[in-house]
C-alpha atoms as a PDB file:
ATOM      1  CA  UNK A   1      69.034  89.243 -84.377  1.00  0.00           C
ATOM      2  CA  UNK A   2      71.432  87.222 -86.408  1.00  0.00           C
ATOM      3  CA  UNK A   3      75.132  88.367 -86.358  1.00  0.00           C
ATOM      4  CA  UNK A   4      77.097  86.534 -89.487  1.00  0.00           C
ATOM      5  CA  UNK A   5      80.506  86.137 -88.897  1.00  0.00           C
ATOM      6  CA  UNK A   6      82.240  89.016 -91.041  1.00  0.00           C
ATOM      7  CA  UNK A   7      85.151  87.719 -93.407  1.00  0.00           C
ATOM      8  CA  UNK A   8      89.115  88.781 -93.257  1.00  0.00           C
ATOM      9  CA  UNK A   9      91.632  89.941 -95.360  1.00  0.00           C
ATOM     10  CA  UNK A  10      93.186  87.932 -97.016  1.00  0.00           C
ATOM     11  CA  UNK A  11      89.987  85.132 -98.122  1.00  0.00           C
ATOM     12  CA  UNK A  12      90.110  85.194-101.744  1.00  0.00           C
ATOM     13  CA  UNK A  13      86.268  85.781-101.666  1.00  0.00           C
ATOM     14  CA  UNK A  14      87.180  89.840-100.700  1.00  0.00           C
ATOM     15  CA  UNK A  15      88.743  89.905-104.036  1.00  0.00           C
ATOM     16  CA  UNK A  16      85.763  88.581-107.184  1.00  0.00           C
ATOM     17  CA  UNK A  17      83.418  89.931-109.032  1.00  0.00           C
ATOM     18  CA  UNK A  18      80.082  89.263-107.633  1.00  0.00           C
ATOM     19  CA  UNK A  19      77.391  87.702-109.184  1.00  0.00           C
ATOM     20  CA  UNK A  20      74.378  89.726-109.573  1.00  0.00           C
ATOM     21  CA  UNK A  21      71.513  89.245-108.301  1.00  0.00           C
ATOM     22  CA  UNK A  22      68.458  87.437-110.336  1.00  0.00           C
ATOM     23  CA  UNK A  23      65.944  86.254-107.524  1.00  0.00           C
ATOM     24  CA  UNK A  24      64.303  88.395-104.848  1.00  0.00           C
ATOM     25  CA  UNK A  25      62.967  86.280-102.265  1.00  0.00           C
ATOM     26  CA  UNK A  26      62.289  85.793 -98.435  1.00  0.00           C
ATOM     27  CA  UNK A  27      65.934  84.758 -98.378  1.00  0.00           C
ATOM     28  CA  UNK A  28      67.505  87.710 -99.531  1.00  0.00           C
ATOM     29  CA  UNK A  29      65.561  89.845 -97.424  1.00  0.00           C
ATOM     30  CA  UNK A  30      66.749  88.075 -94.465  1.00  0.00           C
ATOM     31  CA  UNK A  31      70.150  88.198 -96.031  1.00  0.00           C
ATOM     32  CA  UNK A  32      69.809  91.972 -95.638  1.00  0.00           C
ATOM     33  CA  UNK A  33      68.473  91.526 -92.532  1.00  0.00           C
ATOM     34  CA  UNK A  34      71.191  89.943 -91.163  1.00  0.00           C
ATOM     35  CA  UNK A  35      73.696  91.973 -93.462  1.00  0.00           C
ATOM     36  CA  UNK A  36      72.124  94.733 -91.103  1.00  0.00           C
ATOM     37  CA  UNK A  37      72.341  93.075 -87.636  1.00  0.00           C
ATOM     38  CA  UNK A  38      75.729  92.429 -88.139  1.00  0.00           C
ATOM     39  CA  UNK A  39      77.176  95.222 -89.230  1.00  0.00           C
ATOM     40  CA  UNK A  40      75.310  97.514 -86.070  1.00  0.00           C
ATOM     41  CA  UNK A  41      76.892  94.508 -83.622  1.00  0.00           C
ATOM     42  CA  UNK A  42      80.745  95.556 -85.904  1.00  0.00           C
ATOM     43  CA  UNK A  43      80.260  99.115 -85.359  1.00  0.00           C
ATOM     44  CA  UNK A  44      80.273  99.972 -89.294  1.00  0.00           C
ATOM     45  CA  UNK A  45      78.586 102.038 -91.618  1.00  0.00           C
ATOM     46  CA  UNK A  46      78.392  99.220 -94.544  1.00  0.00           C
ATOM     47  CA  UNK A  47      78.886  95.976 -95.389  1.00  0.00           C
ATOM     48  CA  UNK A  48      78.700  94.074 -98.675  1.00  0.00           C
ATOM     49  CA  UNK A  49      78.054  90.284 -99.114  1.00  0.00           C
ATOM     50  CA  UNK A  50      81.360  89.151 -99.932  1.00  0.00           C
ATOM     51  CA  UNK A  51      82.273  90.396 -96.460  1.00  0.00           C
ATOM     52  CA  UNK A  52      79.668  87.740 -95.096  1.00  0.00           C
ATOM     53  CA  UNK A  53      81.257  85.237 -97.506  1.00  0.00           C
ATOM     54  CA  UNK A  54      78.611  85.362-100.555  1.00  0.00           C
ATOM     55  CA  UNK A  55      79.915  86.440-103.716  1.00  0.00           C
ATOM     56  CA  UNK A  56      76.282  88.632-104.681  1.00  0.00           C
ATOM     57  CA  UNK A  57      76.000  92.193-105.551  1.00  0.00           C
ATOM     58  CA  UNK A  58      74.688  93.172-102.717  1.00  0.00           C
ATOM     59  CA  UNK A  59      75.568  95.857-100.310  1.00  0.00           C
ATOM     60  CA  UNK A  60      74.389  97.792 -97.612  1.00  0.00           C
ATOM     61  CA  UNK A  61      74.923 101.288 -96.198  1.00  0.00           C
ATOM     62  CA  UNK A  62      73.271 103.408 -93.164  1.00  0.00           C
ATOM     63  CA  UNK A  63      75.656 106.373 -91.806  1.00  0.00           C
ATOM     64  CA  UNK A  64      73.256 107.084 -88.944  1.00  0.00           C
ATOM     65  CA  UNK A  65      71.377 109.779 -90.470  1.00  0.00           C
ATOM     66  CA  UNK A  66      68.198 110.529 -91.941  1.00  0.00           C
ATOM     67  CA  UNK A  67      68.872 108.642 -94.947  1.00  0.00           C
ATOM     68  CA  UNK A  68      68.535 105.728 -93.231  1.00  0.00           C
ATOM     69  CA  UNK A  69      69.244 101.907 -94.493  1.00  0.00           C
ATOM     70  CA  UNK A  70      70.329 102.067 -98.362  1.00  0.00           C
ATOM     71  CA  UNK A  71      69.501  98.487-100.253  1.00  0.00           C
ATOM     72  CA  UNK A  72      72.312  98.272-103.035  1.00  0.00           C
ATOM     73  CA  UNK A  73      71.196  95.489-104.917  1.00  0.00           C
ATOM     74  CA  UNK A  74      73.027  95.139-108.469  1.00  0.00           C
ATOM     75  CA  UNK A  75      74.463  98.668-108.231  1.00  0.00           C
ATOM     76  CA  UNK A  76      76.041 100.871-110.997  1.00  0.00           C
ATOM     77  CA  UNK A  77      77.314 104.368-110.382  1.00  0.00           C
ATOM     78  CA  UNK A  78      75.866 106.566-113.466  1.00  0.00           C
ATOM     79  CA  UNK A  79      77.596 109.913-112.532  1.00  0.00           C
ATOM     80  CA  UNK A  80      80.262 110.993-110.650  1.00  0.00           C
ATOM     81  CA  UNK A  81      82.028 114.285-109.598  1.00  0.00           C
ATOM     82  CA  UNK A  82      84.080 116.423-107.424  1.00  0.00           C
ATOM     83  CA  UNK A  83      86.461 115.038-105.067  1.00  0.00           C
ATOM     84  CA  UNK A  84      87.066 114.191-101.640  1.00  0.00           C
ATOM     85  CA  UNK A  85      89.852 113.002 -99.415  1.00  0.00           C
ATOM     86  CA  UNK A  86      89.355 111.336 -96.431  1.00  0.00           C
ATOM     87  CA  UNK A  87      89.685 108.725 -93.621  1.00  0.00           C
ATOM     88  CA  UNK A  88      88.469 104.947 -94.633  1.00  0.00           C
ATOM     89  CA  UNK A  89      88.780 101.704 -92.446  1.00  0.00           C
ATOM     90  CA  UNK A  90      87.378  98.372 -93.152  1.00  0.00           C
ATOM     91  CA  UNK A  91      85.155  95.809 -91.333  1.00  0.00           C
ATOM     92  CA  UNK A  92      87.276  93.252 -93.124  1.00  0.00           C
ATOM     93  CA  UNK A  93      90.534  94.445 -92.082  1.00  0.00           C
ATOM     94  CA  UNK A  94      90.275  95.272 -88.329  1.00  0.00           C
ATOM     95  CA  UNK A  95      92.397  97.764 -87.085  1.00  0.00           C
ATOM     96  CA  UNK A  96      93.466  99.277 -90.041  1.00  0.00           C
ATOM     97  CA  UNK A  97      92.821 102.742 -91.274  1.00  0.00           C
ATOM     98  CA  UNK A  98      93.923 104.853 -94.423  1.00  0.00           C
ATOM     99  CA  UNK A  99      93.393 108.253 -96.379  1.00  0.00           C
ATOM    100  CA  UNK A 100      91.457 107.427 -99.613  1.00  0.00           C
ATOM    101  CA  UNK A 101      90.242 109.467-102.415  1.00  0.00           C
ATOM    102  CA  UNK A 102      86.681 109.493-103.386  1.00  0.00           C
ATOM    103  CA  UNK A 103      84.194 111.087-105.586  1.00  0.00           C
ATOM    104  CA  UNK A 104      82.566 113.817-104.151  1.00  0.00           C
ATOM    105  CA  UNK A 105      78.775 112.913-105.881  1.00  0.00           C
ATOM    106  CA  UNK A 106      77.480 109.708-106.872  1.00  0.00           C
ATOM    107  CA  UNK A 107      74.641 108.796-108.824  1.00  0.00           C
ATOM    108  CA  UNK A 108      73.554 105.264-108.421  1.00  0.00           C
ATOM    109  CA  UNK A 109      71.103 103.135-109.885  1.00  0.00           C
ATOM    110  CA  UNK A 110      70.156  99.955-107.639  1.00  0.00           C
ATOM    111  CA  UNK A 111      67.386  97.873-106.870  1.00  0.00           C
ATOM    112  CA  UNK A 112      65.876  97.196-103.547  1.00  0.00           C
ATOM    113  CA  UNK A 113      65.456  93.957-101.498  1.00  0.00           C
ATOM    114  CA  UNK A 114      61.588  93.448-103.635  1.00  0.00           C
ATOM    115  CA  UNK A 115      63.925  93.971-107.204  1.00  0.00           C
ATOM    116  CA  UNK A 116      62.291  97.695-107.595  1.00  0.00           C
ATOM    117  CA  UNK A 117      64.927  99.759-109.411  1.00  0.00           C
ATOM    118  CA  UNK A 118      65.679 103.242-107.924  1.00  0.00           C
ATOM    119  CA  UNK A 119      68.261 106.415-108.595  1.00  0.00           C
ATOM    120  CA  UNK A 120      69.968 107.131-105.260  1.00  0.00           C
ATOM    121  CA  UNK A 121      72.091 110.645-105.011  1.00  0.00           C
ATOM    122  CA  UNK A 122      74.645 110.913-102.184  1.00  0.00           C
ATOM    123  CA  UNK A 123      77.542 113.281-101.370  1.00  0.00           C
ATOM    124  CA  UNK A 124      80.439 113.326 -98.847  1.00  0.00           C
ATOM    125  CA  UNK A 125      80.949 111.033 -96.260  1.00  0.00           C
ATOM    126  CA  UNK A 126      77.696 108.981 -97.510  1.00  0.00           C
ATOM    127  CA  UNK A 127      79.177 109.181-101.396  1.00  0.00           C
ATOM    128  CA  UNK A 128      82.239 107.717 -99.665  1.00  0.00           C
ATOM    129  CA  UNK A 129      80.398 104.835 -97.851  1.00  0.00           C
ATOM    130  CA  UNK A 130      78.380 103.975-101.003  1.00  0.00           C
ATOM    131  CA  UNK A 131      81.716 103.842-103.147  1.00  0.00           C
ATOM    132  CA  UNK A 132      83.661 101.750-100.777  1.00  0.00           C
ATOM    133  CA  UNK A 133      80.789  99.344-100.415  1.00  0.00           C
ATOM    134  CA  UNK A 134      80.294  98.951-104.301  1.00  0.00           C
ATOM    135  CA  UNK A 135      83.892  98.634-104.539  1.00  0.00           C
ATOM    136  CA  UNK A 136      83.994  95.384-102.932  1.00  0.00           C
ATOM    137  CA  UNK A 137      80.974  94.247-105.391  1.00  0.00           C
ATOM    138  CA  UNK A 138      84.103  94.310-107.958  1.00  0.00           C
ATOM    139  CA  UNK A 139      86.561  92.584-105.592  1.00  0.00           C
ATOM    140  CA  UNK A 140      88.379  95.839-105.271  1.00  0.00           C
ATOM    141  CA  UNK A 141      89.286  96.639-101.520  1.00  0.00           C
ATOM    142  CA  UNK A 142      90.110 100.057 -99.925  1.00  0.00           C
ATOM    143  CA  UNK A 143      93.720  98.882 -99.450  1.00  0.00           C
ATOM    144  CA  UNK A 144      94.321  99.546-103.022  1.00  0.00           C
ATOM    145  CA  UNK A 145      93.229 102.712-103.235  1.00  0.00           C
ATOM    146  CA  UNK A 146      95.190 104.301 -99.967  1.00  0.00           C
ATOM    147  CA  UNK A 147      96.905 107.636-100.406  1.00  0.00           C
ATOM    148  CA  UNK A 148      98.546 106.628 -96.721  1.00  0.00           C
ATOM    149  CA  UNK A 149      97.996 104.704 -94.310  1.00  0.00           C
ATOM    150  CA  UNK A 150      97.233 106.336 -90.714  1.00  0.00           C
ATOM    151  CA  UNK A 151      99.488 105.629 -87.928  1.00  0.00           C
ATOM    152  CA  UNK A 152      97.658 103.883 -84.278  1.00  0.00           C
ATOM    153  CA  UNK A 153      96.336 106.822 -82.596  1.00  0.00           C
ATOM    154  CA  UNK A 154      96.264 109.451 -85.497  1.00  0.00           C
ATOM    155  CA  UNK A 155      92.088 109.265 -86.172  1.00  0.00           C
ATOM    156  CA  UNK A 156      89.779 108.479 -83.291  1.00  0.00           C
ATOM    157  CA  UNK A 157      88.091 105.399 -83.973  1.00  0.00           C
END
Protein backbone atom coordinates (compact mmCIF):
# COMPACT_ATOMS: atom_id res chain seq x y z
CA UNK A 1 0.00 0.00 0.00
CA UNK A 2 1.26 3.39 -0.94
CA UNK A 3 -0.58 6.41 0.62
CA UNK A 4 0.46 9.80 -1.49
CA UNK A 5 0.24 12.71 0.41
CA UNK A 6 -3.15 14.43 -0.78
CA UNK A 7 -2.74 18.25 -1.80
CA UNK A 8 -4.54 21.49 -0.04
CA UNK A 9 -6.41 24.29 -0.92
CA UNK A 10 -4.95 26.77 -1.86
CA UNK A 11 -1.71 24.98 -4.23
CA UNK A 12 -2.21 26.48 -7.49
CA UNK A 13 -2.01 22.89 -8.95
CA UNK A 14 -6.03 22.40 -7.60
CA UNK A 15 -6.78 25.08 -10.02
CA UNK A 16 -5.26 23.94 -14.14
CA UNK A 17 -6.31 22.25 -16.74
CA UNK A 18 -4.84 18.88 -16.82
CA UNK A 19 -2.96 17.43 -19.36
CA UNK A 20 -4.38 14.43 -20.88
CA UNK A 21 -3.20 11.49 -20.89
CA UNK A 22 -1.06 9.96 -24.02
CA UNK A 23 0.91 6.89 -22.49
CA UNK A 24 -0.55 3.90 -20.65
CA UNK A 25 2.07 2.19 -18.88
CA UNK A 26 3.11 0.21 -15.66
CA UNK A 27 3.40 3.68 -14.17
CA UNK A 28 0.08 4.86 -14.52
CA UNK A 29 -1.37 1.82 -13.32
CA UNK A 30 0.45 2.13 -10.18
CA UNK A 31 -0.52 5.75 -10.24
CA UNK A 32 -4.08 4.44 -9.92
CA UNK A 33 -3.03 2.14 -7.63
CA UNK A 34 -1.88 4.40 -5.32
CA UNK A 35 -4.61 7.07 -6.37
CA UNK A 36 -6.72 4.12 -4.77
CA UNK A 37 -4.76 3.35 -1.56
CA UNK A 38 -4.86 6.72 -0.67
CA UNK A 39 -7.99 7.80 -1.01
CA UNK A 40 -9.49 4.38 1.18
CA UNK A 41 -6.60 5.53 3.99
CA UNK A 42 -8.64 9.62 3.48
CA UNK A 43 -11.95 8.17 3.87
CA UNK A 44 -13.23 9.51 0.29
CA UNK A 45 -15.17 8.43 -2.47
CA UNK A 46 -12.72 10.03 -5.29
CA UNK A 47 -9.76 11.54 -5.94
CA UNK A 48 -8.24 13.08 -9.07
CA UNK A 49 -4.47 13.53 -9.82
CA UNK A 50 -4.12 17.06 -9.26
CA UNK A 51 -5.12 16.25 -5.69
CA UNK A 52 -1.86 14.00 -5.56
CA UNK A 53 -0.01 16.92 -7.18
CA UNK A 54 0.05 15.71 -11.03
CA UNK A 55 -1.62 17.85 -13.37
CA UNK A 56 -3.14 14.48 -15.67
CA UNK A 57 -6.65 13.76 -16.49
CA UNK A 58 -7.02 11.27 -14.40
CA UNK A 59 -9.54 10.51 -11.78
CA UNK A 60 -10.88 7.97 -9.74
CA UNK A 61 -14.23 7.11 -8.15
CA UNK A 62 -15.62 3.97 -5.99
CA UNK A 63 -18.83 4.90 -3.71
CA UNK A 64 -18.72 1.49 -2.05
CA UNK A 65 -21.15 -0.21 -4.13
CA UNK A 66 -21.41 -2.65 -6.74
CA UNK A 67 -20.05 -0.46 -9.27
CA UNK A 68 -16.95 -0.76 -7.90
CA UNK A 69 -13.51 1.23 -8.86
CA UNK A 70 -14.32 3.66 -11.96
CA UNK A 71 -10.89 4.47 -14.11
CA UNK A 72 -11.55 8.11 -15.53
CA UNK A 73 -8.83 8.47 -17.77
CA UNK A 74 -9.26 11.57 -20.29
CA UNK A 75 -12.95 11.96 -19.41
CA UNK A 76 -15.72 13.94 -21.25
CA UNK A 77 -19.31 14.04 -20.09
CA UNK A 78 -21.51 13.44 -23.44
CA UNK A 79 -25.01 13.87 -21.81
CA UNK A 80 -26.37 15.27 -18.99
CA UNK A 81 -29.81 15.70 -17.23
CA UNK A 82 -32.05 16.20 -14.36
CA UNK A 83 -30.91 17.73 -11.28
CA UNK A 84 -29.82 17.13 -7.92
CA UNK A 85 -28.96 19.03 -4.79
CA UNK A 86 -26.91 17.81 -2.30
CA UNK A 87 -24.11 17.61 0.34
CA UNK A 88 -20.31 17.77 -1.17
CA UNK A 89 -16.96 17.94 0.88
CA UNK A 90 -13.52 17.71 -0.41
CA UNK A 91 -10.38 15.61 0.29
CA UNK A 92 -8.51 18.78 -0.55
CA UNK A 93 -10.20 21.01 1.74
CA UNK A 94 -10.53 19.14 5.09
CA UNK A 95 -13.24 19.99 7.15
CA UNK A 96 -15.26 21.74 4.91
CA UNK A 97 -18.64 20.86 3.60
CA UNK A 98 -21.27 22.58 1.22
CA UNK A 99 -24.70 22.09 -0.70
CA UNK A 100 -23.88 21.81 -4.46
CA UNK A 101 -25.94 21.34 -7.47
CA UNK A 102 -25.37 18.53 -9.79
CA UNK A 103 -26.67 16.80 -12.77
CA UNK A 104 -28.85 14.17 -12.04
CA UNK A 105 -27.41 11.66 -15.18
CA UNK A 106 -24.14 11.62 -16.68
CA UNK A 107 -22.91 10.04 -19.63
CA UNK A 108 -19.21 9.72 -19.79
CA UNK A 109 -16.82 8.58 -22.17
CA UNK A 110 -13.28 7.59 -20.57
CA UNK A 111 -10.62 5.29 -21.03
CA UNK A 112 -9.28 2.80 -18.62
CA UNK A 113 -5.81 2.37 -16.99
CA UNK A 114 -4.79 -0.14 -20.52
CA UNK A 115 -6.17 3.21 -22.83
CA UNK A 116 -9.51 1.06 -23.75
CA UNK A 117 -12.25 3.65 -24.30
CA UNK A 118 -15.63 2.95 -22.56
CA UNK A 119 -19.30 4.80 -22.05
CA UNK A 120 -19.96 4.87 -18.30
CA UNK A 121 -23.78 5.87 -17.13
CA UNK A 122 -24.22 6.99 -13.51
CA UNK A 123 -27.01 8.73 -11.54
CA UNK A 124 -27.35 10.33 -8.06
CA UNK A 125 -24.92 10.30 -5.54
CA UNK A 126 -22.42 8.34 -8.05
CA UNK A 127 -23.35 11.13 -11.00
CA UNK A 128 -22.34 13.53 -8.22
CA UNK A 129 -18.96 11.83 -7.37
CA UNK A 130 -18.08 11.45 -11.09
CA UNK A 131 -18.85 15.29 -11.71
CA UNK A 132 -16.93 16.58 -8.81
CA UNK A 133 -13.98 14.42 -9.69
CA UNK A 134 -13.94 15.58 -13.45
CA UNK A 135 -14.37 18.96 -12.23
CA UNK A 136 -11.05 19.16 -10.80
CA UNK A 137 -9.62 17.68 -14.29
CA UNK A 138 -10.59 21.45 -15.38
CA UNK A 139 -9.13 23.12 -12.26
CA UNK A 140 -12.63 23.88 -11.16
CA UNK A 141 -13.16 23.06 -7.34
CA UNK A 142 -16.47 22.40 -5.47
CA UNK A 143 -15.99 25.71 -3.61
CA UNK A 144 -17.16 27.48 -6.62
CA UNK A 145 -20.05 25.86 -7.17
CA UNK A 146 -21.62 25.99 -3.36
CA UNK A 147 -25.25 26.93 -2.99
CA UNK A 148 -24.18 27.20 1.02
CA UNK A 149 -21.93 26.21 2.96
CA UNK A 150 -22.96 23.76 5.98
CA UNK A 151 -22.40 24.86 9.42
CA UNK A 152 -19.92 22.21 11.98
CA UNK A 153 -22.33 19.71 13.06
CA UNK A 154 -25.21 20.17 10.44
CA UNK A 155 -24.27 16.74 8.13
CA UNK A 156 -22.72 13.74 9.82
CA UNK A 157 -19.47 13.20 8.44
Amino acid sequence: MSVLPIVKYPSEILEVECEKVTVFDRKLSKLIKDMYDTMLDADGVGLAAPQVGIAKQIAIVDIGDESGLIELINPVILEQRGEQIGPEGCLSFPDLFGEVTRFDYIKVRAQNRRGKTYIYEANDFLARAIQHEIDHLHGILFTTKVNRFYEEGEIEG
